[in-house]
Protein backbone atom coordinates (compact mmCIF):
# COMPACT_ATOMS: atom_id res chain seq x y z
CA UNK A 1 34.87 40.41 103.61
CA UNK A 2 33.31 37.46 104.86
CA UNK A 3 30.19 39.27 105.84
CA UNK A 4 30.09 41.22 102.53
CA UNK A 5 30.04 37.60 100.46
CA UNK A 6 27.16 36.50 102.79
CA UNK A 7 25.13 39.36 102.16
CA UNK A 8 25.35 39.23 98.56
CA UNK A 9 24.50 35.42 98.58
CA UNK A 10 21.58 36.05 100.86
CA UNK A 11 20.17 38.76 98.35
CA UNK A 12 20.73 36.55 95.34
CA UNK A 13 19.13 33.54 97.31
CA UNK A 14 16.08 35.78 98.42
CA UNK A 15 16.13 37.04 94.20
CA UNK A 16 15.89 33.45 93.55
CA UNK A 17 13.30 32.13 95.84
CA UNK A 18 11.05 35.48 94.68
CA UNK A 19 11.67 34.60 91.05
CA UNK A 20 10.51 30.85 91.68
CA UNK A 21 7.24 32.37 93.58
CA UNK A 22 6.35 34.79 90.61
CA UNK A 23 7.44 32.08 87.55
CA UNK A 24 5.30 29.59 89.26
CA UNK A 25 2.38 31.46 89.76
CA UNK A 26 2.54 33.28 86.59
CA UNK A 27 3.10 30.07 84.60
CA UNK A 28 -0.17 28.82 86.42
CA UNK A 29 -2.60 31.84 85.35
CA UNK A 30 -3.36 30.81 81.69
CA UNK A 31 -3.43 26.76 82.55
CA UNK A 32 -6.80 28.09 84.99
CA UNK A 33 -7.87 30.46 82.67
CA UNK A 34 -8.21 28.02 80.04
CA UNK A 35 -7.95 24.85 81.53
CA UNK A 36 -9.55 25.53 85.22
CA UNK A 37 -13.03 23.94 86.48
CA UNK A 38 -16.00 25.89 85.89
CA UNK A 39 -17.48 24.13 88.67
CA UNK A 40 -17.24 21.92 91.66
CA UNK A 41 -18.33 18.56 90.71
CA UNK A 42 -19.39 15.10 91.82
CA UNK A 43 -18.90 14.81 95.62
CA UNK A 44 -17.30 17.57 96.68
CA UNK A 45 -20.77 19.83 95.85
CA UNK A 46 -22.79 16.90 98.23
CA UNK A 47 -20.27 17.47 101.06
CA UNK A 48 -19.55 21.32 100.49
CA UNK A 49 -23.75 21.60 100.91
CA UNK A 50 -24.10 19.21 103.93
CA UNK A 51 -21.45 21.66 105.41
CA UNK A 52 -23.03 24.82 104.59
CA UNK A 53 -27.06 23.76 105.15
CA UNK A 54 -26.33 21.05 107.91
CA UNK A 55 -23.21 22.20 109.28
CA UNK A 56 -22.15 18.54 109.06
CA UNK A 57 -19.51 16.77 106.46
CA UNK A 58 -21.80 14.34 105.51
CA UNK A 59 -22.02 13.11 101.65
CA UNK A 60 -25.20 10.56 101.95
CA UNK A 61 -28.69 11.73 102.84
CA UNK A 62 -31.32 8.87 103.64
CA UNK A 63 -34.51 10.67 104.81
CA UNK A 64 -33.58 13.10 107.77
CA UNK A 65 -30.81 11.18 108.53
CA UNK A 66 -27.02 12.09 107.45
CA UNK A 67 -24.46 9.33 106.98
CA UNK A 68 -20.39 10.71 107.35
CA UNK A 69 -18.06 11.21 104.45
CA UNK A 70 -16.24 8.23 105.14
CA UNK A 71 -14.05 8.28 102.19
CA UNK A 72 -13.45 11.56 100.96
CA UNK A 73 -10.84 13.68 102.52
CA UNK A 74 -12.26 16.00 104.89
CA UNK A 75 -9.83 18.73 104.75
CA UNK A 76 -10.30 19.62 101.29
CA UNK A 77 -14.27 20.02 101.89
CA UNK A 78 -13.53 22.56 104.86
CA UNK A 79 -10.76 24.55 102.66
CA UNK A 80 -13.82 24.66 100.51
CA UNK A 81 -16.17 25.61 103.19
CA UNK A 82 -13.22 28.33 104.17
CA UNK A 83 -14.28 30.56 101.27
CA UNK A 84 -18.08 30.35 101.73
CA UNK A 85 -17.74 32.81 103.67
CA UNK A 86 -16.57 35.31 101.52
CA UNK A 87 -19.94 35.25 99.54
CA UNK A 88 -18.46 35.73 96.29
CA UNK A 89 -21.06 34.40 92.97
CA UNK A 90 -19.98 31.16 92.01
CA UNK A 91 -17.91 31.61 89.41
CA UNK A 92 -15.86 34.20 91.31
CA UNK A 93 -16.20 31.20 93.96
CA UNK A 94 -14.22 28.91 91.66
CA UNK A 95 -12.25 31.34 90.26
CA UNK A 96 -11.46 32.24 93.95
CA UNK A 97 -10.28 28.79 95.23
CA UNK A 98 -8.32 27.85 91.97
CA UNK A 99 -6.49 30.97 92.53
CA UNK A 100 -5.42 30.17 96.13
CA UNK A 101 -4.68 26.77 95.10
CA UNK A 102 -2.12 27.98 92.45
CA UNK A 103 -0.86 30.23 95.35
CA UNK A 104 -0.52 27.35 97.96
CA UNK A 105 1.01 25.42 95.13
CA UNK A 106 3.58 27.82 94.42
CA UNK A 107 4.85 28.10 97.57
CA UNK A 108 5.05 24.32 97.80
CA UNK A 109 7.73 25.06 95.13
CA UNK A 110 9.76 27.42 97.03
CA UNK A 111 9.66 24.99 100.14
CA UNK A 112 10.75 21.94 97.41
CA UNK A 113 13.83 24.43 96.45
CA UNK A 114 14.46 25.05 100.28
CA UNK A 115 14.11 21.31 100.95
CA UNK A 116 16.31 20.16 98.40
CA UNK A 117 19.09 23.00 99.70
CA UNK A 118 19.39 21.36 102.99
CA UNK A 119 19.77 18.16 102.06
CA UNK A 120 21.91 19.04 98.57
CA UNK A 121 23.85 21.76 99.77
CA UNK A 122 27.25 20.35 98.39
């Protein structure tokens, strides 16, 4: 009986968590369809060309030298750098990285819900 219970919460809970995944990402398509960048702007182009010409994350050029990104954070540039490689045109480029950003971001949300379970179980 007990076992029978657990099962059935276990598929509702797994129901749940797949319903936050799909709301979350499908409430995210139209806000980057209509509201999403068209471009990458201000700094992040600098450091996402150092990274792809120089192979260095480096936002100031003086001459041949290149002075570190001391104050951007450098993860972000090399997520950016991640999907170079999939030499997409550059609106598929954007289109690409806003998309696995809403993906990341929605299963942020699941990990909030599973978060918030352990510590209000009760």
């Amino acid at each position: 009986m007990f076992l029978n219970n657990y099962a059935k919460l276990q598929k509702r809970e797994t129901l749940l968590i797949i319903l936050l995944l799909g709301l979350s990402f499908l409430g995210r398509i139209p806000i980057i369809l209509i509201y999403g960048d068209v471009e990458i702007e201000n700094e992040w182009t600098i450091l996402l060309n150092n990274l792809i010409n120089h192979s260095t994350l480096a936002s100031t050029q003086f001459g041949e030298f290149l002075l570190p990104n001391l104050w951007m954070p450098p993860l972000y540039a090399y997520y950016l750098y991640f999907f170079t490689f999939f030499n997409y045109e550059y609106q598929n480029f954007v289109l690409l990285i806003l998309f696995s950003q809403s993906i990341l971001a929605s299963i942020s949300v699941v990990i909030f819900y599973k978060i918030n379970k352990f510590f209000f179980y009760k």
